[in-house]
Protein backbone atom coordinates (compact mmCIF):
# COMPACT_ATOMS: atom_id res chain seq x y z
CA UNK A 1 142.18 44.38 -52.44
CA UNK A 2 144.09 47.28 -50.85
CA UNK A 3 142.04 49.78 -53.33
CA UNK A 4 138.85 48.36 -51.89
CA UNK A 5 140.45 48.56 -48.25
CA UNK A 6 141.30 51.83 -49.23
CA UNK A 7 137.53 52.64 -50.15
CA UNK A 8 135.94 51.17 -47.27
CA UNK A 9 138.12 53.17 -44.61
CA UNK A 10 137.71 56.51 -46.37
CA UNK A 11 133.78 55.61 -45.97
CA UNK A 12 134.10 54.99 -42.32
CA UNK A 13 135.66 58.13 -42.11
CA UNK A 14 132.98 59.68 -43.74
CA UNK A 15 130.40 57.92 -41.98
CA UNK A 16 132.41 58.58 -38.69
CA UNK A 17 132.44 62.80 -39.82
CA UNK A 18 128.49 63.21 -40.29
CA UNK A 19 127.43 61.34 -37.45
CA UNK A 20 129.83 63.46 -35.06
CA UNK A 21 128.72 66.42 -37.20
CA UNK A 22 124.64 65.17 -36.39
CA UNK A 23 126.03 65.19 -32.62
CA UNK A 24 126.71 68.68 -32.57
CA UNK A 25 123.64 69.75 -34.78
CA UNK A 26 121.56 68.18 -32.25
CA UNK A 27 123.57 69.37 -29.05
CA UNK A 28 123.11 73.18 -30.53
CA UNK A 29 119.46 72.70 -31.16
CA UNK A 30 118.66 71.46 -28.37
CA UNK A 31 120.80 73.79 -26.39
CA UNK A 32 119.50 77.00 -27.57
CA UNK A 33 117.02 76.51 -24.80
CA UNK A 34 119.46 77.90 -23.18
CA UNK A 35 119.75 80.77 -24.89
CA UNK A 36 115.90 81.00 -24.57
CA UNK A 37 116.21 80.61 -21.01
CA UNK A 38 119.08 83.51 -20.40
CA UNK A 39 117.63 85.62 -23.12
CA UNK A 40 114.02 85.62 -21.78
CA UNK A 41 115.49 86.40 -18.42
CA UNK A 42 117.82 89.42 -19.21
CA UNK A 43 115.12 91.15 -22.23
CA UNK A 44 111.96 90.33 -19.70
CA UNK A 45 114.13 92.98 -16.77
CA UNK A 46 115.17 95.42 -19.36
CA UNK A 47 111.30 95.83 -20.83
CA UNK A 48 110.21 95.74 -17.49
CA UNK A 49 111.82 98.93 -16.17
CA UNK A 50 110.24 100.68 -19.48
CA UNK A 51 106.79 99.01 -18.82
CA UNK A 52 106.62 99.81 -14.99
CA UNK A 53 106.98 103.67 -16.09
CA UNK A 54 104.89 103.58 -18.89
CA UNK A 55 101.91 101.41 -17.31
CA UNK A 56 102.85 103.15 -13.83
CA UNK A 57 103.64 99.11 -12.55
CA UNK A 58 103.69 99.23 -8.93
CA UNK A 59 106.74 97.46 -7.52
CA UNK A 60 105.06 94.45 -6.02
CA UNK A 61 103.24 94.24 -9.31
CA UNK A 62 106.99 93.79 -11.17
CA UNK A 63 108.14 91.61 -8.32
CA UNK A 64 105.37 88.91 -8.82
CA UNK A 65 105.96 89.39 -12.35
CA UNK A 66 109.81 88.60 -11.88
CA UNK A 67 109.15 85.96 -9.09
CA UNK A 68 106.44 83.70 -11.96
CA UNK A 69 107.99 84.74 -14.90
CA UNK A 70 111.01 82.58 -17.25
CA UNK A 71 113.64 83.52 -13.98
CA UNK A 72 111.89 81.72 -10.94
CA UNK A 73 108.61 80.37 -9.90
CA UNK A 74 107.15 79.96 -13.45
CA UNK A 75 110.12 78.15 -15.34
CA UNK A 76 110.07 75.59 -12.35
CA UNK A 77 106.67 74.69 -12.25
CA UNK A 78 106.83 74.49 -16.30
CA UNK A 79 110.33 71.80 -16.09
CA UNK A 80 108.46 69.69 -13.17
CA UNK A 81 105.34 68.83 -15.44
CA UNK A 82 107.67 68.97 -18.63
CA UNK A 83 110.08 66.67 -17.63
CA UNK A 84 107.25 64.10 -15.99
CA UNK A 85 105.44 64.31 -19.89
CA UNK A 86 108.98 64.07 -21.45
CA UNK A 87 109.40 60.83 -19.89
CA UNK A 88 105.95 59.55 -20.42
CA UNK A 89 105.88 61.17 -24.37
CA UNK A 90 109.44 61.15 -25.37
CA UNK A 91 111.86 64.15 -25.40
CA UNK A 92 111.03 65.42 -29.07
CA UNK A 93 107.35 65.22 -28.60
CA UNK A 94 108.27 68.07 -25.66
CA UNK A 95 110.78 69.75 -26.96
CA UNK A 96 108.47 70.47 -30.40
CA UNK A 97 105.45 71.76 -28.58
CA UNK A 98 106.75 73.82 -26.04
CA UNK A 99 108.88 75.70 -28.59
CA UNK A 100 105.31 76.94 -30.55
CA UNK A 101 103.90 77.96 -26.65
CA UNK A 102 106.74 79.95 -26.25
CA UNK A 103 106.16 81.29 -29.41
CA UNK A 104 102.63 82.51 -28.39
CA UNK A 105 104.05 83.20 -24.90
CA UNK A 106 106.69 85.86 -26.52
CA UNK A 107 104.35 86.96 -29.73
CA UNK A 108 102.07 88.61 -26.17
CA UNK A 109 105.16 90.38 -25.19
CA UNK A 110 106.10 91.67 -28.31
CA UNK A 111 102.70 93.20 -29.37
CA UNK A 112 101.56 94.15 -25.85
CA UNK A 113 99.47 96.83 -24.84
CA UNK A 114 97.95 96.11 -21.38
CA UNK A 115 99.35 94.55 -18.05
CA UNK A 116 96.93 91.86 -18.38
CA UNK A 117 98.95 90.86 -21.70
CA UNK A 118 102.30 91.45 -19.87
CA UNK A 119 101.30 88.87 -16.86
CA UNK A 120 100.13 85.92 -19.71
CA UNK A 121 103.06 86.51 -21.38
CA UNK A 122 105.59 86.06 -18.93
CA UNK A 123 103.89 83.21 -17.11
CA UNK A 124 103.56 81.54 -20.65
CA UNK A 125 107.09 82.21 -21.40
CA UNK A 126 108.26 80.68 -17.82
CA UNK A 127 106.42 77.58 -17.99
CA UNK A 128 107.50 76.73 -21.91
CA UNK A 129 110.98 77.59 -20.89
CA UNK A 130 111.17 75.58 -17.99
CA UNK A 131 109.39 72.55 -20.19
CA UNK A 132 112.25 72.46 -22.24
CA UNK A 133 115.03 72.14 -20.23
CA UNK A 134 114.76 68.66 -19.13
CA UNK A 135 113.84 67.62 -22.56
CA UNK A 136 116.94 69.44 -23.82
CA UNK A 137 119.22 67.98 -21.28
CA UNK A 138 118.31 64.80 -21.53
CA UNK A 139 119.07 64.63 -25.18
CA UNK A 140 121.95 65.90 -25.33
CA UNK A 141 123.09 63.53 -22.52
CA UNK A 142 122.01 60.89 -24.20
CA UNK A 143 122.70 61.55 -27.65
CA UNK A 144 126.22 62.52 -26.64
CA UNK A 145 128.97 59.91 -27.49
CA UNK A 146 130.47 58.12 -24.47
CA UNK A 147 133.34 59.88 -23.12
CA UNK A 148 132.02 63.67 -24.33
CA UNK A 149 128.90 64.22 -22.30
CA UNK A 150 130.65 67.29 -20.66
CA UNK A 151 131.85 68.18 -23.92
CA UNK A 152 128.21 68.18 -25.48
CA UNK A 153 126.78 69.83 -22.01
CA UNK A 154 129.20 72.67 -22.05
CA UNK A 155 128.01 73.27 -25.57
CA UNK A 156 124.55 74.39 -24.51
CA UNK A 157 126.15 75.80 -21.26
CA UNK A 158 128.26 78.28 -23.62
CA UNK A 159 124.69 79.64 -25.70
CA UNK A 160 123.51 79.78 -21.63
CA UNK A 161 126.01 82.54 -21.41
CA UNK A 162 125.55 83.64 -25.28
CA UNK A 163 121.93 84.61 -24.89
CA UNK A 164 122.35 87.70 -22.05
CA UNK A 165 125.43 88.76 -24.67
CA UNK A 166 123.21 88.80 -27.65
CA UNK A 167 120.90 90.36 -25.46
CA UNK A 168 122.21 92.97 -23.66
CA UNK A 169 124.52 94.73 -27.05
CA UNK A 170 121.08 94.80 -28.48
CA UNK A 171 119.16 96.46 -25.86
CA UNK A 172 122.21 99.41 -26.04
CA UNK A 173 121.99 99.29 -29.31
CA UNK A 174 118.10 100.10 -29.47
CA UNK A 175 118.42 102.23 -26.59
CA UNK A 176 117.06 105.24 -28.24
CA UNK A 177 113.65 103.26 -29.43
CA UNK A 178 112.53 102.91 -26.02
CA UNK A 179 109.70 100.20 -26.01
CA UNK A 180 110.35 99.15 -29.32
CA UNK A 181 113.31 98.47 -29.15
CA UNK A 182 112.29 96.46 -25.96
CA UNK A 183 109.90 94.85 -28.23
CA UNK A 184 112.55 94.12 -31.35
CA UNK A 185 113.98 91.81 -28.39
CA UNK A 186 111.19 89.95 -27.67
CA UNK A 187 110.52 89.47 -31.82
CA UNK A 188 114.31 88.00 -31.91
CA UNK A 189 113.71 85.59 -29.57
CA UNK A 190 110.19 85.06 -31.33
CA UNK A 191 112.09 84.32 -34.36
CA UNK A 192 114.28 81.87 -33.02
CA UNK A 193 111.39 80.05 -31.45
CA UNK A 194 110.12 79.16 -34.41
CA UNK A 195 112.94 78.73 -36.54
CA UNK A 196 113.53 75.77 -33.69
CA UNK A 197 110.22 74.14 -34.07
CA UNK A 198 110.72 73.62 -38.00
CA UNK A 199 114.48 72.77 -37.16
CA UNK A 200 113.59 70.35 -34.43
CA UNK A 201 110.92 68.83 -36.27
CA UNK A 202 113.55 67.21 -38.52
CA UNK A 203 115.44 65.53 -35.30
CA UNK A 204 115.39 61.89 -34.48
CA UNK A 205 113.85 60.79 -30.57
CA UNK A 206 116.51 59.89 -28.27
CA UNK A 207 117.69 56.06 -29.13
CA UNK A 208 118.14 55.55 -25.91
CA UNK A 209 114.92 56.58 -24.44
CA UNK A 210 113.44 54.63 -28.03
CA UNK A 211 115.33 51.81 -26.75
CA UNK A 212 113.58 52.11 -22.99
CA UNK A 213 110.32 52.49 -24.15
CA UNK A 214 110.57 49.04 -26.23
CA UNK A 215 112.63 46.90 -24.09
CA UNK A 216 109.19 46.98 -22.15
CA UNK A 217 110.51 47.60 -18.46
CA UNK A 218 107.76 48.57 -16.17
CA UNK A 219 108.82 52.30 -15.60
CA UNK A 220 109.73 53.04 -12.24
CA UNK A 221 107.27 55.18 -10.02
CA UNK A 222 107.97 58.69 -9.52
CA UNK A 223 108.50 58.21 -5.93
CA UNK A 224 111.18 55.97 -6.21
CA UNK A 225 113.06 58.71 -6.53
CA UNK A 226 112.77 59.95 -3.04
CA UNK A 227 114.42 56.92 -1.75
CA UNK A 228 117.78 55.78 -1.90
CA UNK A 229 120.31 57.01 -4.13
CA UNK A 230 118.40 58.65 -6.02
CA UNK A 231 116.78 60.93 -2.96
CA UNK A 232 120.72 61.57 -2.24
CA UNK A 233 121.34 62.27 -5.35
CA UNK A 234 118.48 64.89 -5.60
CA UNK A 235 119.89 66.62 -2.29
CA UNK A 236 123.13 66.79 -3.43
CA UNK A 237 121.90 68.69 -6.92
CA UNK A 238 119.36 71.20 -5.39
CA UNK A 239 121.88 71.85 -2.44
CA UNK A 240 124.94 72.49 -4.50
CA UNK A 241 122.86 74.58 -7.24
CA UNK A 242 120.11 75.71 -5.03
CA UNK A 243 122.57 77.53 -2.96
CA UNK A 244 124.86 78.99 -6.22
CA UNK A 245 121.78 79.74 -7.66
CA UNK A 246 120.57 82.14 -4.68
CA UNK A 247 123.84 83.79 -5.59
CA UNK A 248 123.10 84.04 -8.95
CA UNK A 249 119.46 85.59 -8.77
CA UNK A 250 120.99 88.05 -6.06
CA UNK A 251 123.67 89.16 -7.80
CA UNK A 252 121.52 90.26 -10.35
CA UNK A 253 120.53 93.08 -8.07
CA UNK A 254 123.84 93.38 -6.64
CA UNK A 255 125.78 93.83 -9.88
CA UNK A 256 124.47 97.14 -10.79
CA UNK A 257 125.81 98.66 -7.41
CA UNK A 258 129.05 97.61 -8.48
CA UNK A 259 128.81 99.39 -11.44
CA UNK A 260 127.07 102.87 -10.59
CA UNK A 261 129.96 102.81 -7.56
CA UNK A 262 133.32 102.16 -9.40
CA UNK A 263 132.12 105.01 -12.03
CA UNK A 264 130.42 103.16 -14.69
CA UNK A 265 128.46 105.81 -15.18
CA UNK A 266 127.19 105.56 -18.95
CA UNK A 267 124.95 102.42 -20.02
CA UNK A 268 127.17 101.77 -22.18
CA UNK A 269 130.04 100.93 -19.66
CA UNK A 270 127.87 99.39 -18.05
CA UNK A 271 126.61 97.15 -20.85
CA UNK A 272 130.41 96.36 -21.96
CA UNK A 273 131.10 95.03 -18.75
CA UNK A 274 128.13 92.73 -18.08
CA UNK A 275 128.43 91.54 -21.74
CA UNK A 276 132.71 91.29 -20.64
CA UNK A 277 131.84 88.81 -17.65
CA UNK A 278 129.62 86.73 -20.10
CA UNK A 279 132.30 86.26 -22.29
CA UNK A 280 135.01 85.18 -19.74
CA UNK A 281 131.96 82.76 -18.70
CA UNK A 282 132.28 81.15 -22.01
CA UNK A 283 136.09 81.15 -22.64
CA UNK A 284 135.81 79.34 -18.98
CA UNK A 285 133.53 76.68 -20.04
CA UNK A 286 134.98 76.11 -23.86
CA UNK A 287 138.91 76.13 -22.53
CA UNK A 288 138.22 74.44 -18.93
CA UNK A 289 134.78 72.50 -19.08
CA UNK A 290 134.15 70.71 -22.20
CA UNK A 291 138.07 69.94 -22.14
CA UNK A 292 138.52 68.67 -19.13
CA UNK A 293 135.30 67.37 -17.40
CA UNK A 294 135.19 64.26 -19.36
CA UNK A 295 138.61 63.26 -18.51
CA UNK A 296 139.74 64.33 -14.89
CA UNK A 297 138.46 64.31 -11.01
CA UNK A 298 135.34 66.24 -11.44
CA UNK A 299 135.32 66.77 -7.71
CA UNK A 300 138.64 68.20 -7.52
CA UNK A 301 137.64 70.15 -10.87
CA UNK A 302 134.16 71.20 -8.75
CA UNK A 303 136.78 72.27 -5.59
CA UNK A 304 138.60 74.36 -7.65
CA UNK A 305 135.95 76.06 -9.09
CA UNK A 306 133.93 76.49 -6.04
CA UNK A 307 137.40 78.12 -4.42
CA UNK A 308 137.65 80.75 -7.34
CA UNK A 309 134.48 81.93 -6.50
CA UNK A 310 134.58 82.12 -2.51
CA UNK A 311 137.73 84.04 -3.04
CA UNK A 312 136.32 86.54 -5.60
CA UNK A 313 133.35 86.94 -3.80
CA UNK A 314 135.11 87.31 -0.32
CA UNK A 315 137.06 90.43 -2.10
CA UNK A 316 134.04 92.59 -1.55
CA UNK A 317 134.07 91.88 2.23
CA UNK A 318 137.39 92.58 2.88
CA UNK A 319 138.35 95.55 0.43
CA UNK A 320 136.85 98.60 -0.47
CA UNK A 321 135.16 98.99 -3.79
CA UNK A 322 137.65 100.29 -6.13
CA UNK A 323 138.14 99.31 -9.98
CA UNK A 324 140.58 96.52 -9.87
CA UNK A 325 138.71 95.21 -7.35
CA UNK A 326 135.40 95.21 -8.85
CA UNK A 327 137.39 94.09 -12.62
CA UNK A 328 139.22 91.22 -10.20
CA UNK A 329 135.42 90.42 -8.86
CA UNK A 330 134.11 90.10 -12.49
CA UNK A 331 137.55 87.54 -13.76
CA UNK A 332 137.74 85.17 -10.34
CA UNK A 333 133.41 85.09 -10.48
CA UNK A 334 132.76 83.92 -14.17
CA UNK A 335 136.40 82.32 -14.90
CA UNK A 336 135.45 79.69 -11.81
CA UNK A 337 131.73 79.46 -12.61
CA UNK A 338 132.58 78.34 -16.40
CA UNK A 339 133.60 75.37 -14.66
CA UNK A 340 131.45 75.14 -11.48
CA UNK A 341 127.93 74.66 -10.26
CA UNK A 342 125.69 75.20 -13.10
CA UNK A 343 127.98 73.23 -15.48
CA UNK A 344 127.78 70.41 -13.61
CA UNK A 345 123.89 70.50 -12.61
CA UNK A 346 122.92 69.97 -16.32
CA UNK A 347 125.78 67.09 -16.52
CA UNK A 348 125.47 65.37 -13.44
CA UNK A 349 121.40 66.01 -13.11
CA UNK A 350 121.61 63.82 -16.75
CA UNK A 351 124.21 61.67 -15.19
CA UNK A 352 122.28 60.19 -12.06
CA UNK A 353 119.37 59.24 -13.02
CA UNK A 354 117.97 55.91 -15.16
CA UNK A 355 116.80 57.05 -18.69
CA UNK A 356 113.06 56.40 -17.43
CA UNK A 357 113.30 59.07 -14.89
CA UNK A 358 115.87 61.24 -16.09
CA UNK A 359 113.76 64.15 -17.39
CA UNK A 360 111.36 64.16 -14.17
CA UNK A 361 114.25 64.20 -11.70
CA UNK A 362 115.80 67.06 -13.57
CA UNK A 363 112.19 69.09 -13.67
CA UNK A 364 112.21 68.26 -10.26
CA UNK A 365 115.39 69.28 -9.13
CA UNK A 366 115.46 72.64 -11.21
CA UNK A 367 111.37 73.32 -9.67
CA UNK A 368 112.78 73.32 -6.15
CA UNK A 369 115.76 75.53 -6.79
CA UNK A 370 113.62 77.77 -9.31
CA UNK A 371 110.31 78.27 -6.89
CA UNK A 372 113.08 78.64 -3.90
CA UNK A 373 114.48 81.55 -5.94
CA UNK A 374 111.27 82.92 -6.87
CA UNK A 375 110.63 82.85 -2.71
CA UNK A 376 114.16 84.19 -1.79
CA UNK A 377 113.74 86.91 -4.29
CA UNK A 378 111.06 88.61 -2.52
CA UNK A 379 113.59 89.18 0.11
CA UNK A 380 115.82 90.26 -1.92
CA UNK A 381 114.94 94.37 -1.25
CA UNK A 382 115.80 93.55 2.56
CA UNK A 383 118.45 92.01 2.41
CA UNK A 384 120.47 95.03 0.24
CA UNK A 385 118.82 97.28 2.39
CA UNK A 386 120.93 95.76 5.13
CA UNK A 387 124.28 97.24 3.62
CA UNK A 388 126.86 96.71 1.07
CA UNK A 389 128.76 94.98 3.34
CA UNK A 390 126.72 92.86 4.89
CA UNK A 391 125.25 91.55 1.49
CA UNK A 392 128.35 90.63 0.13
CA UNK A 393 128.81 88.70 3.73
CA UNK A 394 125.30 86.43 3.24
CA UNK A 395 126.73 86.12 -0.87
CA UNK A 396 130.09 84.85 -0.13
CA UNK A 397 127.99 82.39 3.05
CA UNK A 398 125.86 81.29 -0.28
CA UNK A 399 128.87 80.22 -2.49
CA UNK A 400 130.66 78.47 0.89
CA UNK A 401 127.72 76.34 1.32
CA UNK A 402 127.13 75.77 -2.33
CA UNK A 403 131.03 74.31 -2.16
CA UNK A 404 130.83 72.55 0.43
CA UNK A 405 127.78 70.48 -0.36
CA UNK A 406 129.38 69.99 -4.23
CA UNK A 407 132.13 68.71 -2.79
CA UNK A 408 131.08 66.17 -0.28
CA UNK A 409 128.72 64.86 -2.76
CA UNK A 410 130.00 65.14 -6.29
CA UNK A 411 130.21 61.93 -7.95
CA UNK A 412 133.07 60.53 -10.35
CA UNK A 413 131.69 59.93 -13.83
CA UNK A 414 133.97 60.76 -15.54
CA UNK A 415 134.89 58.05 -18.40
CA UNK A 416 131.55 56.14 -17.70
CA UNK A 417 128.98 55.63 -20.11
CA UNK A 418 124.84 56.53 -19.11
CA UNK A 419 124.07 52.79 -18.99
CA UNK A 420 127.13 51.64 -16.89
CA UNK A 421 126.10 54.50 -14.58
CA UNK A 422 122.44 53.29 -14.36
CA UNK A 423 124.04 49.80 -13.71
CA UNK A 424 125.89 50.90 -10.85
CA UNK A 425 122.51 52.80 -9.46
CA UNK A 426 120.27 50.35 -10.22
CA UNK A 427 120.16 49.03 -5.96
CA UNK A 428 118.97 52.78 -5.67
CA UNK A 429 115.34 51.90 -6.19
């Protein structure tokens, strides 16, 4: 009797260990749209500076590139129809396809010799990447055990970060091959498209969007979800990351000031740094996110992160630009986003939504703040035209409002499992 006990235990154990261990495998595979996402982003500006010399590019050519490609305008419109098919189709049917149109997307980059080929490629790449998201986060949301959503989230949150790393170390690294090395990029990512289509292909559909299709529910409408909680919801989302987010994209032309001015001189300080602030990004969201976000007040943990980032930013409006200031910058910036706004808009855009319509409200929510960054960034030139000092002013006004909108609307779901949530929202239709 006690050997059989014995037996029967050590096989719950077992079973326990592979299906945590099939949590994971799925959370990485379907996270490394992430690391699509970033990578796409940072290898698509580095080619472009080699392409705009080589194809003579005018610079409003390169900003409409920029403004559709996988960064703005392109990637939103590609997660608003994405997520409406992912709920219609199912989230593997999405996340299989778009994987091989990315694929084709990048294959134009790598072996292109005309702008014509440069503009399909990018627009291809933008609306495949953008399709996946929302398929992506919703599984790993729901696939997620109760209690270690943020966990699971923070997973795909950390290859977010990984992908510019990866990225960047091997643009320096090819440095000296000037477009082909600009190219080898492109065929990395290429690789790792496909490799995730035969990997996904060997996933299981979501159970719990299985389980929603057959219960046989009418599914809501799509405009229910401008009513209600739900429409409050959706402010609350594209407020708090619209507004980080317009950070984000202009720091991206900001950074490199930084750099040139506190005497990073060589590309390869340069590099080191960038690739330094993704890191402390990560060690944020592995030490402070996935440990914690589960378990405490995630709108005190939202407050605190928000704070770090006011204060890091609001050291380039009231001290010069020296080195420890700038280094200080880079800590306080990507130690409190590890734990801040983007974190939480792929957990909470999961969170507060019914299974139905959880894919379309996050395409819809990440289309607005994408095509409003895609808008903004045409501005962008003015705005650093207006001054160091001044920019750093409307940046630090970006991350204020970006708090303060978290904070008065960030929900407590912590502990709470996706169907007691959608209990509790259910009167929001």
């Amino acid at each position: 009797m006690v050997a059989e006990l014995q037996f029967q235990m050590a096989s719950g154990r077992e079973w326990l260990t592979t299906k945590t261990q099939h949590h994971w495998r799925d959370t990485i595979l379907a996270g490394l749209a992430n690391y699509i996402d970033a990578g796409s982003i940072v290898s698509g500006s580095v080619a472009l500076a080699l392409w705009q010399e080589h194809y003579h590019l005018s610079p409003g050519f390169i900003g409409l590139l920029g403004a559709f490609g996988p960064n703005a305008i392109g990637a939103g419109i590609g997660a608003l129809v994405g997520g409406i098919l992912c709920d219609r189709l199912g989230r593997k049917t999405i996340y299989q396809w778009d994987m091989l149109i990315y694929a084709a997307g990048m294959a134009l980059l790598v072996f292109a010799v005309a702008p014509w080929m440069i503009v399909a490629g990018f627009l291809i790449v933008g609306l495949a990447v953008g399709a996946d998201i929302p398929a992506s986060w919703s599984l790993i949301a729901e696939g997620a055990p109760d209690g270690a959503r943020a966990r699971h989230s923070g997973m795909a949150q950390v290859l977010w970060y990984l992908g510019p790393v990866v990225v960047l170390l091997m643009s320096l690294a090819l440095t000296r091959l000037g477009e082909l090395g600009a190219r080898i990029v492109f065929a990395h990512l290429l690789v790792i498209a496909l490799g995730l289509t035969f990997l996904r292909s060997r996933m299981a559909e979501s159970v719990r969007w299985t389980e929603a299709q057959a219960s046989g529910e009418k599914r809501p409408p799509i405009s229910s979800l401008f009513r209600g909680k739900h429409l409050a919801s959706i402010l609350g989302l594209v407020g708090m990351y619209g507004f980080w987010n317009l950070w984000a994209g202009t720091n991206g032309f900001f950074f490199p000031y930084i750099l040139r001015t506190v005497g990073a001189a060589t590309q390869a300080q340069a590099v080191g740094i960038q690739a330094l602030s993704f890191a402390i990004g990560m060690a944020s969201i592995a030490l402070v996110f996935m440990q914690l976000a589960d378990r405490v007040n995630q709108r005190t943990l939202f407050a605190i992160s928000a704070i770090i980032q006011v204060m890091g930013m609001g050291l380039l409006v009231v001290f010069p630009l020296t080195i420890p200031v700038a280094l200080l910058y880079v800590f306080l910036l990507q130690f409190g986003g590890g734990f801040g706004a983007q974190s939480f808009f792929q957990l909470w855009s999961a969170e507060e939504f019914p299974t139905m319509l959880r894919s379309t409200a996050q395409g819809v929510c990440f289309a607005i703040v994408r095509v409003s960054l895609g808008v903004f960034s045409f501005f962008v030139p003015l705005l650093t035209a207006t001054g160091f000092a001044t920019l750093a002013m409307i940046l630090t006004g970006f991350l204020v409002i970006s708090g303060v909108i978290g904070f008065a609307w960030a929900p407590r779901n912590e502990g709470k499992s996706l169907e007691q949530l959608e209990a509790e929202r259910h009167d929001g239709f």
